[in-house]
PDB file of N, CA and C in Angstrom:
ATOM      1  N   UNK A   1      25.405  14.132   7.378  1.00  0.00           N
ATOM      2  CA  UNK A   1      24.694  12.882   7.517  1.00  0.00           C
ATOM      3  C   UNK A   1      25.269  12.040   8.663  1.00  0.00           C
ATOM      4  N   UNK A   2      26.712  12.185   8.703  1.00  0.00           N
ATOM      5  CA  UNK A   2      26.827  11.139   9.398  1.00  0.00           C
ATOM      6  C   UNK A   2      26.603  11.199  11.446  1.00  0.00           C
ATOM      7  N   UNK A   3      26.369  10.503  11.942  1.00  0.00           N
ATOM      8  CA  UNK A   3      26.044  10.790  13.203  1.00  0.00           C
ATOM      9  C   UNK A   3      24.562  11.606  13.511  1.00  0.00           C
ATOM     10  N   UNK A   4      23.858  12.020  12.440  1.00  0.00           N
ATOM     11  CA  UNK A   4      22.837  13.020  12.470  1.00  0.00           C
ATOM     12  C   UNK A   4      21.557  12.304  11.663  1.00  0.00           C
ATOM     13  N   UNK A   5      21.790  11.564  10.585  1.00  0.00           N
ATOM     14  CA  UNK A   5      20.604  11.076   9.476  1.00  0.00           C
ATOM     15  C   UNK A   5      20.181   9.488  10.182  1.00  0.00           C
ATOM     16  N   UNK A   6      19.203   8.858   9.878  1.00  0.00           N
ATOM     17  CA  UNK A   6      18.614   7.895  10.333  1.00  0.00           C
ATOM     18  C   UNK A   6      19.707   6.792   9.719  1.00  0.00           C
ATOM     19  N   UNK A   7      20.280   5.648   9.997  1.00  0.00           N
ATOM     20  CA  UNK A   7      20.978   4.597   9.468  1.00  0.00           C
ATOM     21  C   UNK A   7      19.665   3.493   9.316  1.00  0.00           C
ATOM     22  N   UNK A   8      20.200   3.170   7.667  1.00  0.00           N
ATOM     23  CA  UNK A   8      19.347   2.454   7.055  1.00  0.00           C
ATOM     24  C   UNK A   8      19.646   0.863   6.722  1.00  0.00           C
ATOM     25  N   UNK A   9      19.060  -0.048   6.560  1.00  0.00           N
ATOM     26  CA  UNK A   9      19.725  -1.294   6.733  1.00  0.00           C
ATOM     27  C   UNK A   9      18.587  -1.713   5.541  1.00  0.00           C
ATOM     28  N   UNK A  10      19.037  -2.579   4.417  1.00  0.00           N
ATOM     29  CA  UNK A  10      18.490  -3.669   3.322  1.00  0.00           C
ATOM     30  C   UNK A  10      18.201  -5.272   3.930  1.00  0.00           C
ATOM     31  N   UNK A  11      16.911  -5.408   4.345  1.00  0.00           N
ATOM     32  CA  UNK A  11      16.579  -6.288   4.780  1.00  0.00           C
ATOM     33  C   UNK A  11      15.388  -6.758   4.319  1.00  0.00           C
ATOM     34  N   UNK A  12      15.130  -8.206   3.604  1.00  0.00           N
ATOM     35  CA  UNK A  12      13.933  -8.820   3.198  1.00  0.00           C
ATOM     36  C   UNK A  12      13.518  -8.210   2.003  1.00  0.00           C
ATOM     37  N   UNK A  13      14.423  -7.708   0.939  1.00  0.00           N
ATOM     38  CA  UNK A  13      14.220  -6.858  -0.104  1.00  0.00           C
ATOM     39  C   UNK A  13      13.707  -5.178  -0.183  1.00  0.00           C
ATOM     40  N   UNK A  14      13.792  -4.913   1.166  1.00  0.00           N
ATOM     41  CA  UNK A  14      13.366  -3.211   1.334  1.00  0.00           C
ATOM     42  C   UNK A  14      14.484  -2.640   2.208  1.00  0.00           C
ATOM     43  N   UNK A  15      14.232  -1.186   2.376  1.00  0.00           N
ATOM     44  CA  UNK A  15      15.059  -0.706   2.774  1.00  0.00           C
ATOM     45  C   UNK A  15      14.631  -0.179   4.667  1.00  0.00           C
ATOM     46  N   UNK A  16      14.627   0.210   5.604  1.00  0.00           N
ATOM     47  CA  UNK A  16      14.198   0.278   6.832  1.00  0.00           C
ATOM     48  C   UNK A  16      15.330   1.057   7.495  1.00  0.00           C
ATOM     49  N   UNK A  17      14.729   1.896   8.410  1.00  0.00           N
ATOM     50  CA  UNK A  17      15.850   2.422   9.150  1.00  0.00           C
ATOM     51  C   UNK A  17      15.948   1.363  10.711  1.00  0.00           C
ATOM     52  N   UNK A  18      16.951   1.689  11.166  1.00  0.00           N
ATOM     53  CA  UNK A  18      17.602   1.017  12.306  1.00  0.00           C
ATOM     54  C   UNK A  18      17.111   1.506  13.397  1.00  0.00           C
ATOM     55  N   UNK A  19      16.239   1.161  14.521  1.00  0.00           N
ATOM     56  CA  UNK A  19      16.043   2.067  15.573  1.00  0.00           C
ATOM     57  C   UNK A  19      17.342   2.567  16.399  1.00  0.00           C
ATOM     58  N   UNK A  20      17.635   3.581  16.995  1.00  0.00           N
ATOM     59  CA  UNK A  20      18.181   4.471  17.417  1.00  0.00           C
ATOM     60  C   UNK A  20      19.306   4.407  17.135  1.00  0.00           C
ATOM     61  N   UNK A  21      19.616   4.401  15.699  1.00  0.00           N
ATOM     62  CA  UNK A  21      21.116   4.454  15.160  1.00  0.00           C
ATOM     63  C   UNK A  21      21.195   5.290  14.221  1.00  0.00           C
ATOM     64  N   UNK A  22      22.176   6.076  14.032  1.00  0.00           N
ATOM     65  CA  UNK A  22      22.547   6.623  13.232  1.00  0.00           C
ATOM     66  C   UNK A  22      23.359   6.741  11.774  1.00  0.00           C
ATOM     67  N   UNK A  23      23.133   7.104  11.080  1.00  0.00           N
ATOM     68  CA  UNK A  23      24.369   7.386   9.853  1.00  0.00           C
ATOM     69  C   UNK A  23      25.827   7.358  10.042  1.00  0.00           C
ATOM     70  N   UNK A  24      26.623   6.535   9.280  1.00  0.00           N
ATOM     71  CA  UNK A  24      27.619   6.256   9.605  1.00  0.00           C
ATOM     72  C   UNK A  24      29.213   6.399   8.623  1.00  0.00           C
ATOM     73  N   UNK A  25      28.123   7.220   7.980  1.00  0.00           N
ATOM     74  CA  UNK A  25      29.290   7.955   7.032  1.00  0.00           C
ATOM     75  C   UNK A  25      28.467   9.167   6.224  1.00  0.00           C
ATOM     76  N   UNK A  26      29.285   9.925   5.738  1.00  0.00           N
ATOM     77  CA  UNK A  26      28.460  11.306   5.275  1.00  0.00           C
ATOM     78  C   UNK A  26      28.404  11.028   3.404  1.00  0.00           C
ATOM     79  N   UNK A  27      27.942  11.757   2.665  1.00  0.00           N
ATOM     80  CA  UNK A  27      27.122  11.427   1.778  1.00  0.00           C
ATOM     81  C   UNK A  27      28.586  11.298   0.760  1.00  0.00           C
ATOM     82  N   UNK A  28      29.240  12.661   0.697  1.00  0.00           N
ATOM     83  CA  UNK A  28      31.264  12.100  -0.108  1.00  0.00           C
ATOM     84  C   UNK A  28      31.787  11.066   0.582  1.00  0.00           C
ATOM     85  N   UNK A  29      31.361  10.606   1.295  1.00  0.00           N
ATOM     86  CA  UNK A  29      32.124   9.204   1.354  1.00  0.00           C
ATOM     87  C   UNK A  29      31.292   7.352   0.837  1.00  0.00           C
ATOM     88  N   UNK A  30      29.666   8.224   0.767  1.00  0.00           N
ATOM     89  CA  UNK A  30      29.214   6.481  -0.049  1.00  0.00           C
ATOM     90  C   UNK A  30      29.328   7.265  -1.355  1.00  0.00           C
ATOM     91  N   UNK A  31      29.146   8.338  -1.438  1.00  0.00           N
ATOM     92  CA  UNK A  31      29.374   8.558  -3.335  1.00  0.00           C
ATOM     93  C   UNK A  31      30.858   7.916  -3.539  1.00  0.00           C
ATOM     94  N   UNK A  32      32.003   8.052  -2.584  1.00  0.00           N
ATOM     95  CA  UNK A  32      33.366   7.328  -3.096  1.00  0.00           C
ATOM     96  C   UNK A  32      32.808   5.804  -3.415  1.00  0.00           C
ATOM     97  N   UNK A  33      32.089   5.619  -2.474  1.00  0.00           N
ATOM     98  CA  UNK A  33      32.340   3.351  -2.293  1.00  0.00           C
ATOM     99  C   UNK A  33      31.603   3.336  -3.652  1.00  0.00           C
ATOM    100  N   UNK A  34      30.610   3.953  -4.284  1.00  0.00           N
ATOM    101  CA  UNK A  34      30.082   3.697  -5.338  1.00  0.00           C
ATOM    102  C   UNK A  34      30.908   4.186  -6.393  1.00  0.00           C
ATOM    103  N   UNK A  35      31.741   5.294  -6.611  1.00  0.00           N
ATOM    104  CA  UNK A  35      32.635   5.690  -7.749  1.00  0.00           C
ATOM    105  C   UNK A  35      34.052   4.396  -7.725  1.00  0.00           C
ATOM    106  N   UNK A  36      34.257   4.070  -6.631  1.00  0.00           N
ATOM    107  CA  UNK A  36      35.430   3.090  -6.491  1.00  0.00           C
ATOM    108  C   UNK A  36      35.094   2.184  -7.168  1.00  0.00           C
ATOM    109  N   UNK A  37      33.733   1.299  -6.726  1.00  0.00           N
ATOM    110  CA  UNK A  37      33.199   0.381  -7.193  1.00  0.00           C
ATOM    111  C   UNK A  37      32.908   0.647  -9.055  1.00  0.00           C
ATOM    112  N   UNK A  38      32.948   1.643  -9.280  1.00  0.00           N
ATOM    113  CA  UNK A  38      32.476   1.905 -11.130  1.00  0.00           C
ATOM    114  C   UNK A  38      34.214   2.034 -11.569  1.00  0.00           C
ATOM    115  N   UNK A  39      34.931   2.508 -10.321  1.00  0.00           N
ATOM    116  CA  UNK A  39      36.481   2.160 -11.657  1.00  0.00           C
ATOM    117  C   UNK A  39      36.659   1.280 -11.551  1.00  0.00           C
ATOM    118  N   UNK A  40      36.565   0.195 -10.411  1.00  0.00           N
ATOM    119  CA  UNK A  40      36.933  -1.264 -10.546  1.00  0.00           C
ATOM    120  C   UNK A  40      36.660  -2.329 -11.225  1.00  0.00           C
ATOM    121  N   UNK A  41      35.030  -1.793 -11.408  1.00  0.00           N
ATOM    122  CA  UNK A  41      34.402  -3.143 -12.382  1.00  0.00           C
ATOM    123  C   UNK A  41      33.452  -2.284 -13.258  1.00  0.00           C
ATOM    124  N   UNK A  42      33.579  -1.413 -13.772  1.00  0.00           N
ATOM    125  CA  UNK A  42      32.864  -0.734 -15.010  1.00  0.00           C
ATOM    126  C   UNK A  42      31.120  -0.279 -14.291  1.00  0.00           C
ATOM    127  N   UNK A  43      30.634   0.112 -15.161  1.00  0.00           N
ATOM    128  CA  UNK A  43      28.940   1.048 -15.188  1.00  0.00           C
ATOM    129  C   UNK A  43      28.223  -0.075 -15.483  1.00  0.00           C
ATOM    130  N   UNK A  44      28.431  -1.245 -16.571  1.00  0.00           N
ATOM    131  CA  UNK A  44      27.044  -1.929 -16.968  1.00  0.00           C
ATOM    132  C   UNK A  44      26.257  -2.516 -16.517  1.00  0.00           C
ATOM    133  N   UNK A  45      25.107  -2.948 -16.406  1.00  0.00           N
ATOM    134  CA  UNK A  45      23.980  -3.190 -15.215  1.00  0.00           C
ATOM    135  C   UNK A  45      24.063  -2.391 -13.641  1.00  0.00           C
ATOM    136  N   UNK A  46      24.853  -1.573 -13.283  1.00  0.00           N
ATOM    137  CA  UNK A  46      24.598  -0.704 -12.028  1.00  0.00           C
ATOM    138  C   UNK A  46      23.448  -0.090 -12.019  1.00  0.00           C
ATOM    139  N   UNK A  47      22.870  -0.704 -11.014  1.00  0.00           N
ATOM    140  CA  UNK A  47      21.846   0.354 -11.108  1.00  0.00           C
ATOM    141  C   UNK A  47      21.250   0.417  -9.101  1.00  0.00           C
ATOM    142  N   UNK A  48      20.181   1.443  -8.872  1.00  0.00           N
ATOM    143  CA  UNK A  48      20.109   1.495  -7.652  1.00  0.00           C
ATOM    144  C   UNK A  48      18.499   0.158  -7.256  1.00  0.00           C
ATOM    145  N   UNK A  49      18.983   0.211  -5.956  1.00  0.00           N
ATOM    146  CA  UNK A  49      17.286  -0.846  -5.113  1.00  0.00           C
ATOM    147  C   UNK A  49      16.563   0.182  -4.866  1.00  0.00           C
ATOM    148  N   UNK A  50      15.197   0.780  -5.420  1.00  0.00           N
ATOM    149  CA  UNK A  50      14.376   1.712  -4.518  1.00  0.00           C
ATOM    150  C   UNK A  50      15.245   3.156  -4.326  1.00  0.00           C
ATOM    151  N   UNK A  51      16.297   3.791  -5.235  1.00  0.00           N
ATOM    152  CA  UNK A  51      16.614   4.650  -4.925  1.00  0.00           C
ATOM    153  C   UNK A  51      18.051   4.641  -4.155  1.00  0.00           C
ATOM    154  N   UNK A  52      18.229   3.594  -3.586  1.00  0.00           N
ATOM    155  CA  UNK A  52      19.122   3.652  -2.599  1.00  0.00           C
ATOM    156  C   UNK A  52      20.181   2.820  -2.912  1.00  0.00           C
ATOM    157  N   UNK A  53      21.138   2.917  -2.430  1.00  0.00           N
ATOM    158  CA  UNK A  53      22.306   1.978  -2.642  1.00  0.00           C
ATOM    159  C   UNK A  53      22.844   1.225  -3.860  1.00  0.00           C
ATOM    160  N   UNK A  54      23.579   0.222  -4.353  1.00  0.00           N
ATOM    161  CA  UNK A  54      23.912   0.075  -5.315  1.00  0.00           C
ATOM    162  C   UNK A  54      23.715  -1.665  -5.960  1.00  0.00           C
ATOM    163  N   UNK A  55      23.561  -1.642  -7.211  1.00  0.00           N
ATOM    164  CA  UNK A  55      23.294  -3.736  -7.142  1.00  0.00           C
ATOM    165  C   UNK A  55      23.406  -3.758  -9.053  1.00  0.00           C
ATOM    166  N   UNK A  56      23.716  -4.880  -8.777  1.00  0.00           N
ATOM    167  CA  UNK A  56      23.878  -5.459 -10.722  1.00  0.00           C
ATOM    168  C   UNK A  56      22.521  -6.045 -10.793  1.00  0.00           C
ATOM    169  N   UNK A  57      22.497  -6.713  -9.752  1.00  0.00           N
ATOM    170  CA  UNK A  57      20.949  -7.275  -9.659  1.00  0.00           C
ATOM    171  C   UNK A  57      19.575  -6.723  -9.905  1.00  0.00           C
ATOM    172  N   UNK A  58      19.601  -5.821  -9.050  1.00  0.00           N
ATOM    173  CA  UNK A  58      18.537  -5.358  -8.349  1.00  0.00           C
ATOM    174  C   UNK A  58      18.017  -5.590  -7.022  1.00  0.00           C
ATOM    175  N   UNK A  59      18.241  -6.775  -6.331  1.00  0.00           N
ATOM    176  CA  UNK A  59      18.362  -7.270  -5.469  1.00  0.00           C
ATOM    177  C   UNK A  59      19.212  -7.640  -4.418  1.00  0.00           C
ATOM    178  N   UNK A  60      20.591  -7.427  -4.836  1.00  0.00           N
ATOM    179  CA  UNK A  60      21.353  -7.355  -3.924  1.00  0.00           C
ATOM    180  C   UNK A  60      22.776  -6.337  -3.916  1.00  0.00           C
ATOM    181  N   UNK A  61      22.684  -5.949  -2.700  1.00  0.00           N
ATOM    182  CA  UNK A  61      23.530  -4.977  -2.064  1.00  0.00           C
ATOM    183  C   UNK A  61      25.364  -5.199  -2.846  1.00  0.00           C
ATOM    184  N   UNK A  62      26.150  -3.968  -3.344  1.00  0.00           N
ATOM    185  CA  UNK A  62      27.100  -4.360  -3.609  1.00  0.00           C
ATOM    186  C   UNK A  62      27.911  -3.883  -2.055  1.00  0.00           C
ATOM    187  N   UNK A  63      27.233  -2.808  -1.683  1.00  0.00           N
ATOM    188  CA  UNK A  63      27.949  -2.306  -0.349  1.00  0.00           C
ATOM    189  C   UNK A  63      26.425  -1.772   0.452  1.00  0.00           C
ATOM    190  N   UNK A  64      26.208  -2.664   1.471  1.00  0.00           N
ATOM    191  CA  UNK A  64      25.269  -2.389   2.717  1.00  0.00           C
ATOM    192  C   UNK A  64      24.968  -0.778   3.328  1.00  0.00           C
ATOM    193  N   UNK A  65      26.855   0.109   3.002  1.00  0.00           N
ATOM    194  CA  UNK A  65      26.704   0.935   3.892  1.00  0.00           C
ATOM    195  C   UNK A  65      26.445   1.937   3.144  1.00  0.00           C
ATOM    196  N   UNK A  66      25.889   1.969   1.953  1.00  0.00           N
ATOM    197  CA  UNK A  66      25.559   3.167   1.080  1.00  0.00           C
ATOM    198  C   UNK A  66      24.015   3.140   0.797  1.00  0.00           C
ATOM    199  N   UNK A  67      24.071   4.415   1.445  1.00  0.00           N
ATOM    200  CA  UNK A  67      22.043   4.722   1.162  1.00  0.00           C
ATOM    201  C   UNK A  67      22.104   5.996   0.721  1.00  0.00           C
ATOM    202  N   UNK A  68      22.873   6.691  -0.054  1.00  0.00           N
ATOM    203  CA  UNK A  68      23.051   8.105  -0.179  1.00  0.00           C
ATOM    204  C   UNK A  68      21.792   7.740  -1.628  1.00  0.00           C
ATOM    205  N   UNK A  69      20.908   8.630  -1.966  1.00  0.00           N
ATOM    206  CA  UNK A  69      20.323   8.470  -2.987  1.00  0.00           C
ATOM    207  C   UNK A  69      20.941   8.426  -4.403  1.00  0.00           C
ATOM    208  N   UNK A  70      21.291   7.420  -4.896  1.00  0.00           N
ATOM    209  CA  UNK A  70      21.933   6.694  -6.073  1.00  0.00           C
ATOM    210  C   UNK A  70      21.608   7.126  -7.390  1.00  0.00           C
ATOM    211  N   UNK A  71      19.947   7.537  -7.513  1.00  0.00           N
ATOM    212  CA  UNK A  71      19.437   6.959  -8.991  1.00  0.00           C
ATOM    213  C   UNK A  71      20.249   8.256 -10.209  1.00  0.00           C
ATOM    214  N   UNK A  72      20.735   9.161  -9.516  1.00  0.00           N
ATOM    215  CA  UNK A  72      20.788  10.343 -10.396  1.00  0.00           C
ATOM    216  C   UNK A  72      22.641  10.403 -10.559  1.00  0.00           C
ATOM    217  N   UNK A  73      23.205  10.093  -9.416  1.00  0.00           N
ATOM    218  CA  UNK A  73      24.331   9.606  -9.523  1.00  0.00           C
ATOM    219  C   UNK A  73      24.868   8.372 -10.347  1.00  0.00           C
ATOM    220  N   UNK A  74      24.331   7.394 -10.461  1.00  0.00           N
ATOM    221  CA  UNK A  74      24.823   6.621 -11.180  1.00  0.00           C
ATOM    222  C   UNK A  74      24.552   6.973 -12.857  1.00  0.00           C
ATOM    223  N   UNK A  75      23.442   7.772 -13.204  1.00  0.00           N
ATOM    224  CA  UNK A  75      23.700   8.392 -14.400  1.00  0.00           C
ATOM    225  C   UNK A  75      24.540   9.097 -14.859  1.00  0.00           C
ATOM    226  N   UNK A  76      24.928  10.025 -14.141  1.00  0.00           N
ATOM    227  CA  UNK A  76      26.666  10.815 -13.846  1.00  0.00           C
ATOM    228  C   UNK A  76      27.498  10.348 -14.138  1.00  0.00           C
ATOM    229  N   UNK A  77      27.990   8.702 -13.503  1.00  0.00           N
ATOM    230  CA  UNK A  77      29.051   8.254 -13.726  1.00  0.00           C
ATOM    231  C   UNK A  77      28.711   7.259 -14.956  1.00  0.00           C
ATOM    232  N   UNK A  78      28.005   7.268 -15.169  1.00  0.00           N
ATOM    233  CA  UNK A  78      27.603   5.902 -16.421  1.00  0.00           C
ATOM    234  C   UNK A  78      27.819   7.553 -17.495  1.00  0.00           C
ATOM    235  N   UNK A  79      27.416   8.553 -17.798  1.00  0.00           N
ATOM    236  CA  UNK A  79      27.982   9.579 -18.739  1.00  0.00           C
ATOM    237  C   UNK A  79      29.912   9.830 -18.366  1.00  0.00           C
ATOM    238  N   UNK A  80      29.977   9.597 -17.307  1.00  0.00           N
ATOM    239  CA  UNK A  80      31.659  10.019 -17.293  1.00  0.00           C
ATOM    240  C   UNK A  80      32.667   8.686 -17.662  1.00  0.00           C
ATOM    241  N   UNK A  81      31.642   7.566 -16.972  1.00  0.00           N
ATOM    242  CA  UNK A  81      32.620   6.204 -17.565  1.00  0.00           C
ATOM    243  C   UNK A  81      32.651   6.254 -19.061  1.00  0.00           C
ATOM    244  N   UNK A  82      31.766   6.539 -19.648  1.00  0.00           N
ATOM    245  CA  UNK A  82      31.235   5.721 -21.185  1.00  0.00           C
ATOM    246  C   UNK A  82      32.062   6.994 -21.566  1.00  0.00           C
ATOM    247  N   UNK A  83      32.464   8.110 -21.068  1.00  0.00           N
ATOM    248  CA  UNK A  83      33.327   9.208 -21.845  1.00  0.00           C
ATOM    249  C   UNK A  83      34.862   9.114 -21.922  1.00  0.00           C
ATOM    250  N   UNK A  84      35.214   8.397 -20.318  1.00  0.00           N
ATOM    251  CA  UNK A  84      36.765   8.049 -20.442  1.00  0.00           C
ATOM    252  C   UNK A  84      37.061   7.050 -21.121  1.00  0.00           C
ATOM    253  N   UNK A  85      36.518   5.988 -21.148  1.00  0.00           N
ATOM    254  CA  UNK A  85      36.615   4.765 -21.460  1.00  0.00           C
ATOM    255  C   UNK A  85      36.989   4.898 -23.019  1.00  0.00           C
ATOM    256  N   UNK A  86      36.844   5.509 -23.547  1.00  0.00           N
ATOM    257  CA  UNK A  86      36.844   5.834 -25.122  1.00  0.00           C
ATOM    258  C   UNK A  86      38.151   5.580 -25.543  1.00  0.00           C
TER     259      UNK A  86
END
């Protein structure tokens, strides 16, 4: 992904790619910013915007630079948190 996939930017509540820019990290490294982010402050309300990236909200970005597709991952870790946590 990185240097090769379209770079995507959260603007005005959607998601858009950047003209002639690229990806700026590869897909194991926003799955880290999002696993970092679930040991630091827990799974509850995480959820993705449109697939993409990460928010308690729904609306807003916890980290800008993650567009790796979220929705199936954060089920992953919401089954592995709710298992350690025990």
């Amino acid at each position: 992904m990185k240097g090769k996939g379209a770079k995507y930017e959260f603007k005005d509540g959607a998601w858009s790619t950047v003209p002639d820019a690229k990806c700026e990290k590869e897909w194991y490294e926003q799955a880290k910013i999002i696993t970092d982010y679930v040991l630091a402050n827990g799974i509850e309300g995480l959820r993705s915007i449109n697939g993409q990236g990460i928010s308690k909200d729904g609306a807003t970005l916890i980290d800008a630079g993650v567009t790796v597709k979220t929705d199936a991952y954060i089920e992953v870790l919401k089954k592995l948190y709710n298992n350690f946590k025990k």
